[in-house]
Protein backbone atom coordinates (compact mmCIF):
# COMPACT_ATOMS: atom_id res chain seq x y z
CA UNK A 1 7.60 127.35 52.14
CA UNK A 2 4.92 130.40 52.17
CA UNK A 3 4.26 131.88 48.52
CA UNK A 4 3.11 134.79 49.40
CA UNK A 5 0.95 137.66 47.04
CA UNK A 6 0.14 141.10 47.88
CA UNK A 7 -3.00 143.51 46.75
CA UNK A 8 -3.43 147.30 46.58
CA UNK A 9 -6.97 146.71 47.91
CA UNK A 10 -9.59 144.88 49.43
CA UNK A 11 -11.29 144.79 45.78
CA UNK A 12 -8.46 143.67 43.92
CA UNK A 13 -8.23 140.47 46.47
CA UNK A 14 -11.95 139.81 45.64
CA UNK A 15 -11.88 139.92 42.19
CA UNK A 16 -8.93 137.68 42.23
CA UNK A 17 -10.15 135.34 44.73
CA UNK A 18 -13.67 135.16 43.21
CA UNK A 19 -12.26 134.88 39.26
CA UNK A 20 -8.80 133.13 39.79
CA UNK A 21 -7.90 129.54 39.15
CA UNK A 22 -5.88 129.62 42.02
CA UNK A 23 -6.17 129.13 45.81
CA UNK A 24 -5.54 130.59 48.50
CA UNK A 25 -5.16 128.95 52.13
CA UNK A 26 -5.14 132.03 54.15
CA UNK A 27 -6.46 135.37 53.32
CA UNK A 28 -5.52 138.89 54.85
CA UNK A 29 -8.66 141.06 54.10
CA UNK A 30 -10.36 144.08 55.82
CA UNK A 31 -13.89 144.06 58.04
CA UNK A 32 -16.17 145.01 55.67
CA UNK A 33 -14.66 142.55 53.01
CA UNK A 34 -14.71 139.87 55.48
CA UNK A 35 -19.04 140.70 55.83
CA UNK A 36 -19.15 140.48 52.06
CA UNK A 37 -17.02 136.94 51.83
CA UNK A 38 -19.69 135.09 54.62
CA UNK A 39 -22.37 136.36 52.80
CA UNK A 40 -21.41 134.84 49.76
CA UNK A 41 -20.15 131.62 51.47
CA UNK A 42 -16.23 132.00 50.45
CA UNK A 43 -15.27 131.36 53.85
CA UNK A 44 -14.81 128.27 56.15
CA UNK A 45 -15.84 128.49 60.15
CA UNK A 46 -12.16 128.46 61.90
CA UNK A 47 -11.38 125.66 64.22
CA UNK A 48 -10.45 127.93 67.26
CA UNK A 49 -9.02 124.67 69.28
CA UNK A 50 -6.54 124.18 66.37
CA UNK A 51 -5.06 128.00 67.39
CA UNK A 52 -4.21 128.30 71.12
CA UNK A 53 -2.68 131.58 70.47
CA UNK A 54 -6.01 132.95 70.32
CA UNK A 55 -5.21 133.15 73.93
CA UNK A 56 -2.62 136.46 73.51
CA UNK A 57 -5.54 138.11 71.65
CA UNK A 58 -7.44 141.47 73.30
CA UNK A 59 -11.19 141.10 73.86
CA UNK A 60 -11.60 144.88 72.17
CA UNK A 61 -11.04 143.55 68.62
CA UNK A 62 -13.23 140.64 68.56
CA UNK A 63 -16.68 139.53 68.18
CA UNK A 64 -17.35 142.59 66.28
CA UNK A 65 -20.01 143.26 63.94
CA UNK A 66 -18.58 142.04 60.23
CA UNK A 67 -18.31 138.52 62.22
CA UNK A 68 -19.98 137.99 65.45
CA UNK A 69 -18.10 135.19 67.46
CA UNK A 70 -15.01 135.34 65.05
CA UNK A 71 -17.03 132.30 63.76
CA UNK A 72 -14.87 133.12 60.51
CA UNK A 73 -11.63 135.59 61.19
CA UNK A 74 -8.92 135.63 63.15
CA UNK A 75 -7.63 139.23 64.52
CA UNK A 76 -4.34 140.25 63.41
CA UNK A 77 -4.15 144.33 62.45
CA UNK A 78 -6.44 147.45 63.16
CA UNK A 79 -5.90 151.21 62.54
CA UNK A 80 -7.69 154.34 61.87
CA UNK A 81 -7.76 156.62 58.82
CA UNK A 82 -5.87 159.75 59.73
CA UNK A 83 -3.93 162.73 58.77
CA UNK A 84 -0.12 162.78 58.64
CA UNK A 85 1.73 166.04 58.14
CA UNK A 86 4.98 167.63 58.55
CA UNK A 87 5.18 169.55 61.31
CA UNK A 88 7.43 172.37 59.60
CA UNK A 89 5.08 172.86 56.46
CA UNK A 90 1.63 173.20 58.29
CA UNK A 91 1.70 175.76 60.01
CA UNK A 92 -2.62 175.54 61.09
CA UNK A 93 -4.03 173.11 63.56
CA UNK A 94 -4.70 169.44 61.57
CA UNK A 95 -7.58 168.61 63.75
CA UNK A 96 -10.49 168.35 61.19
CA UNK A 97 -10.82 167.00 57.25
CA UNK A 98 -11.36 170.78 56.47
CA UNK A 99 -7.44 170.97 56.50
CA UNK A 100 -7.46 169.43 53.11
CA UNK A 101 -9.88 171.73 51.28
CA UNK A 102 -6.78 174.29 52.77
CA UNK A 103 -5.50 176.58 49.29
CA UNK A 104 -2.54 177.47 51.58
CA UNK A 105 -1.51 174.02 50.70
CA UNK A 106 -1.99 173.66 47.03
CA UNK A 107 0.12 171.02 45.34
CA UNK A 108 1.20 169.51 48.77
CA UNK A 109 -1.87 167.76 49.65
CA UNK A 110 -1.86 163.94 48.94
CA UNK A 111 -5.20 162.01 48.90
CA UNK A 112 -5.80 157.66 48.91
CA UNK A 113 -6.22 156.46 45.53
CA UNK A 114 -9.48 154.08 47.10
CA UNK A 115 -12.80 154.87 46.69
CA UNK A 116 -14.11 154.14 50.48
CA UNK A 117 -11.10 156.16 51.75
CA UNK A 118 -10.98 159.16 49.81
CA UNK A 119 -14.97 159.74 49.49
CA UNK A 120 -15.45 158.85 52.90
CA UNK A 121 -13.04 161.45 54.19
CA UNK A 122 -14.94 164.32 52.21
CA UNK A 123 -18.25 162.66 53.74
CA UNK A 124 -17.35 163.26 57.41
CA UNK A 125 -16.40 166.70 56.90
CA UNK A 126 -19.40 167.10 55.32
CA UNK A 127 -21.08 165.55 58.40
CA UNK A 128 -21.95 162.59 57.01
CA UNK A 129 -21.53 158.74 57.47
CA UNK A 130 -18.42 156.85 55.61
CA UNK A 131 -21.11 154.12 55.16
CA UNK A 132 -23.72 156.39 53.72
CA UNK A 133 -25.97 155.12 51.37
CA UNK A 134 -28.06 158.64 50.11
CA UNK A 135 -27.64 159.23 46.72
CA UNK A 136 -28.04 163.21 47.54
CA UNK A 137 -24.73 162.50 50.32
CA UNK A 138 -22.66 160.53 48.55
CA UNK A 139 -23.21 163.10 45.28
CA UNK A 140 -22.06 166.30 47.91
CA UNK A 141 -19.07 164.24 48.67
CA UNK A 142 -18.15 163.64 44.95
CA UNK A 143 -18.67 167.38 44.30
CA UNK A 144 -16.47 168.52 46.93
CA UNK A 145 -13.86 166.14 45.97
CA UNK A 146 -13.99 167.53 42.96
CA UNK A 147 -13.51 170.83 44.20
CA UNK A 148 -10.54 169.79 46.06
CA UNK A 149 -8.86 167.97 43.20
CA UNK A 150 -6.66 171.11 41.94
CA UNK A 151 -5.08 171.47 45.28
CA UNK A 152 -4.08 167.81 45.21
CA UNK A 153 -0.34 166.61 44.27
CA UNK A 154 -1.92 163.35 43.58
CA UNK A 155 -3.83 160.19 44.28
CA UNK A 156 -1.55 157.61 45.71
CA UNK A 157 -0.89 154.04 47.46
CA UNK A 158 2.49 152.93 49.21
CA UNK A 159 3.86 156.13 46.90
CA UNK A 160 2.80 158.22 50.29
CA UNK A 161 5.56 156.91 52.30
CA UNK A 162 8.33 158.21 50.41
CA UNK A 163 6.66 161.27 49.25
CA UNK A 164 5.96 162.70 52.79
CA UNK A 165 9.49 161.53 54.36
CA UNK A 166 11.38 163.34 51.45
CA UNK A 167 8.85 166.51 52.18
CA UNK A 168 7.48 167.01 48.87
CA UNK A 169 4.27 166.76 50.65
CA UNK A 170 3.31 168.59 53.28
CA UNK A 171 0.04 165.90 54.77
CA UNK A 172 -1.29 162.89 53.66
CA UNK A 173 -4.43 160.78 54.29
CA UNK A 174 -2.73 157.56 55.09
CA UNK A 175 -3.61 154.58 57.36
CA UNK A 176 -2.35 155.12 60.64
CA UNK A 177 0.63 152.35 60.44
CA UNK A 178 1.80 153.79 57.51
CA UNK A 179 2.23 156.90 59.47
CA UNK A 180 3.58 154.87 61.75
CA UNK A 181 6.47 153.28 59.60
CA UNK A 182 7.41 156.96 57.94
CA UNK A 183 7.08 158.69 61.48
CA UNK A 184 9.36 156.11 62.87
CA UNK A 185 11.82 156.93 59.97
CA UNK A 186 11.59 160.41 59.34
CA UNK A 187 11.50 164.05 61.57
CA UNK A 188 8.81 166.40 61.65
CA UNK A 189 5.97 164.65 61.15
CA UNK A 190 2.69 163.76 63.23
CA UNK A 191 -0.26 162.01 63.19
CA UNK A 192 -4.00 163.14 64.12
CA UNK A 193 -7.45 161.72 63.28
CA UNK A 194 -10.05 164.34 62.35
CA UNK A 195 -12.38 165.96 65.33
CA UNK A 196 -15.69 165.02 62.73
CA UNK A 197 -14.29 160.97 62.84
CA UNK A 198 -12.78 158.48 60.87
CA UNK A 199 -12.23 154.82 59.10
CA UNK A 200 -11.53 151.96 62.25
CA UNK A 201 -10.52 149.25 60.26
CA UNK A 202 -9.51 145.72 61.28
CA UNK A 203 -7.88 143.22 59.18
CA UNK A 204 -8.08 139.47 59.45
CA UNK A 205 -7.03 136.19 59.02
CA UNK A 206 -9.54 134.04 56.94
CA UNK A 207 -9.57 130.45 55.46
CA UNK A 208 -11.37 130.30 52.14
CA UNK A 209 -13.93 127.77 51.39
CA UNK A 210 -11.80 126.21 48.98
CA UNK A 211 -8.33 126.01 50.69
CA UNK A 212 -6.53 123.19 49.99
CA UNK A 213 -4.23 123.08 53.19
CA UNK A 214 -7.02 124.79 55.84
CA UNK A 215 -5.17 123.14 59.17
CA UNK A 216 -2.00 124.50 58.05
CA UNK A 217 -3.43 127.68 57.64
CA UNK A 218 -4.66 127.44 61.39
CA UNK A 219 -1.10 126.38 62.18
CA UNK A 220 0.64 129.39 59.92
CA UNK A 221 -2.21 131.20 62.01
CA UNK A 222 -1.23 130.59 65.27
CA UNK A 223 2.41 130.68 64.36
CA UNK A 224 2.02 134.27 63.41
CA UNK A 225 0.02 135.39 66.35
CA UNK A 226 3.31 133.60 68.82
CA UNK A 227 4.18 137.18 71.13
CA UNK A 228 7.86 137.32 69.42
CA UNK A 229 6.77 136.71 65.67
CA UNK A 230 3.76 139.21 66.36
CA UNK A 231 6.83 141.46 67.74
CA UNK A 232 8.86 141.31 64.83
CA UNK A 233 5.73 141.82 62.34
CA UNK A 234 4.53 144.90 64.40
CA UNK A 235 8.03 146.41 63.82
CA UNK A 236 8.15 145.59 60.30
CA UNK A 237 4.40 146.55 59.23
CA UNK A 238 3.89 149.23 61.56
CA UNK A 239 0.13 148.39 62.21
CA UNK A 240 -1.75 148.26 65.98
CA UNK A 241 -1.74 144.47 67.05
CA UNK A 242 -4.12 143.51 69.42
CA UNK A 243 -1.75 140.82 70.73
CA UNK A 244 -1.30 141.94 74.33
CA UNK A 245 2.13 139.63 74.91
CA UNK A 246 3.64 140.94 71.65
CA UNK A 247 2.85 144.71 72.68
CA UNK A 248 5.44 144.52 76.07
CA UNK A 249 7.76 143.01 73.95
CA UNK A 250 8.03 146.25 71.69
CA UNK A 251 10.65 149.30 72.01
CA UNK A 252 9.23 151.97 74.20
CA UNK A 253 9.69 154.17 70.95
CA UNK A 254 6.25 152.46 69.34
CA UNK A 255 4.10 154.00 72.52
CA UNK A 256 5.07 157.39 71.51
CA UNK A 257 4.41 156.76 68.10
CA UNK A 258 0.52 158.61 67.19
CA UNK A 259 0.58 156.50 64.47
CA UNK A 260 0.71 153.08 65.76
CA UNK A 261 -0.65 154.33 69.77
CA UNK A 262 -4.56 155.06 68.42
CA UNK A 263 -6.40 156.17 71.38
CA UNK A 264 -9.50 155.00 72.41
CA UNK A 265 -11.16 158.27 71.81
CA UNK A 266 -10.20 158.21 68.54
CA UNK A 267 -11.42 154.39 67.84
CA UNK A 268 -14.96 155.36 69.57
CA UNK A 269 -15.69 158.04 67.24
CA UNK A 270 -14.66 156.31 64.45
CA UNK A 271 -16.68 153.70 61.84
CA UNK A 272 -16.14 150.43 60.58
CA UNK A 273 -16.83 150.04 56.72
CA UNK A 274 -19.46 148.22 55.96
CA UNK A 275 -20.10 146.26 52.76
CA UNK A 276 -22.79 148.75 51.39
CA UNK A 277 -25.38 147.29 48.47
CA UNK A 278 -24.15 146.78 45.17
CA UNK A 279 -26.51 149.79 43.97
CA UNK A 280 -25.26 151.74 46.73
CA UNK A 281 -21.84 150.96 45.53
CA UNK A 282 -22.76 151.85 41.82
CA UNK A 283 -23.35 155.23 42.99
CA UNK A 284 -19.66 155.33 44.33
CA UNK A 285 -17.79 153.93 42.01
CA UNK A 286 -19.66 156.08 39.23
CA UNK A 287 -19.12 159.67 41.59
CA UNK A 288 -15.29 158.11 41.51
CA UNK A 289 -15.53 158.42 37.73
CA UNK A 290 -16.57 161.64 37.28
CA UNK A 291 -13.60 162.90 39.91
CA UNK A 292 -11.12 161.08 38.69
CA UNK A 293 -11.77 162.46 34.93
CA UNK A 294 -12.31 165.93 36.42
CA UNK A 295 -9.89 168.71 36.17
């Protein structure tokens, strides 16, 4: 049996992981938490011979810079942070973030409730990097957020899925398999990633330091990465898989889909979080402070 817990966000896994009693034997987090779990050593090296499947798994989305040599993570997700919209309410090309500072489409704009999401989407319209580290950057970014906040329906999670398929919103930042999975359900909408660049983001499979069952983990690893389980969880999650087999096993409906078919223009001019210093990160969580208490 697999008891199985969910998070809203990288953060909340940390804390958890870091505070909790309990243990975990395989962990689902994102690139830039992965860097910040080696560097604190809560991680164990994977044995790669104990998971053949690593086999099905697409060159592209390993040995990237969070973990060099996938020493520590195993591939499983990636996606871009993006734009959905419905097609019959926006009425103006979405191909930049400027689309959200719109007053056209007051009330109908939905934004993530996540720091690195939200603040780095107003700091690449502004020109600047989503892992930026000036004080003077981040504080423009905070103050145009703020600007925005009175066209905004609201700050929201998983909420986005069923408030853009019933169209009380008219676009959404959302992860691009979430667009994926209310695209696939719903008319009218699309997906785009801005001109000025994006969020790449890859999750992973990880084995804590203090796992209890760590070659079970490697097997529930490799299980999941099997072409027809990978299938089936592609279909259900709606996220890009780098597992090539599992891709030609899809519906030709999925290719179509701008959600879950991220080009590789839009990957190449797009960042990977990185986990920024803790004063850096003081900065951002206090700018997210003063936004979410403004009016």
């Amino acid at each position: 049996r697999v008891n199985y817990e969910t998070f809203t966000s990288n953060e909340d896994m940390y804390v958890k992981v870091k505070n909790s009693s309990d243990t975990y034997d395989v962990l689902v987090p994102s690139d830039y938490m992965i860097e910040r779990l080696i560097s604190e050593d809560m991680l164990q090296p994977i044995t790669k011979d104990n998971i053949p499947n690593l086999a099905n798994l697409d060159a592209a989305a390993q040995d990237l810079a969070f973990d060099p040599g996938n020493q520590y993570s195993v591939p499983y997700f990636y996606g871009v942070l993006g734009i959905v919209y419905n097609t019959t309410q926006v009425t103006d090309p979405v191909d930049s973030w400027n689309i959200l500072w719109n007053d056209k489409y007051a009330s109908k704009i939905l934004m993530y409730d996540s720091i690195r999401d939200s603040m780095g989407s107003s700091l690449k319209r502004l020109g600047f990097s989503m892992n930026e580290t000036n004080e003077a950057n981040i504080n423009a970014a905070r103050d145009a957020l703020i600007v925005q906040k009175p066209l905004v329906m609201a700050y929201v999670t998983d909420n986005v899925k069923s408030l853009m398929a019933s169209g009380d919103a008219a676009m959404a930042v959302v992860y691009s398999g979430d667009a994926a999975i209310i695209m696939s359900e719903t008319d009218n909408l699309d997906f785009a990633v801005p001109k000025e660049g994006s969020n790449a983001f890859y999750d992973n499979f990880v084995i804590p330091k203090n796992a209890q069952n760590p070659e079970l983990a490697e097997q529930f690893i490799n299980f999941m990465l099997t072409p027809e389980i990978a299938a089936k969880n592609i279909e259900y999650v709606g996220y890009s898989s780098p597992n090539t087999p599992a891709l030609a096993l899809l519906d030709a409906s999925w290719s179509a889909n701008a959600g879950f078919n991220i080009s590789k223009e839009d990957l190449a001019r797009s960042e990977i979080f990185k986990d920024l210093p803790s004063d850096v990160m003081d900065i951002y969580n206090r700018d997210w402070t003063e936004i979410n208490v403004s009016k």
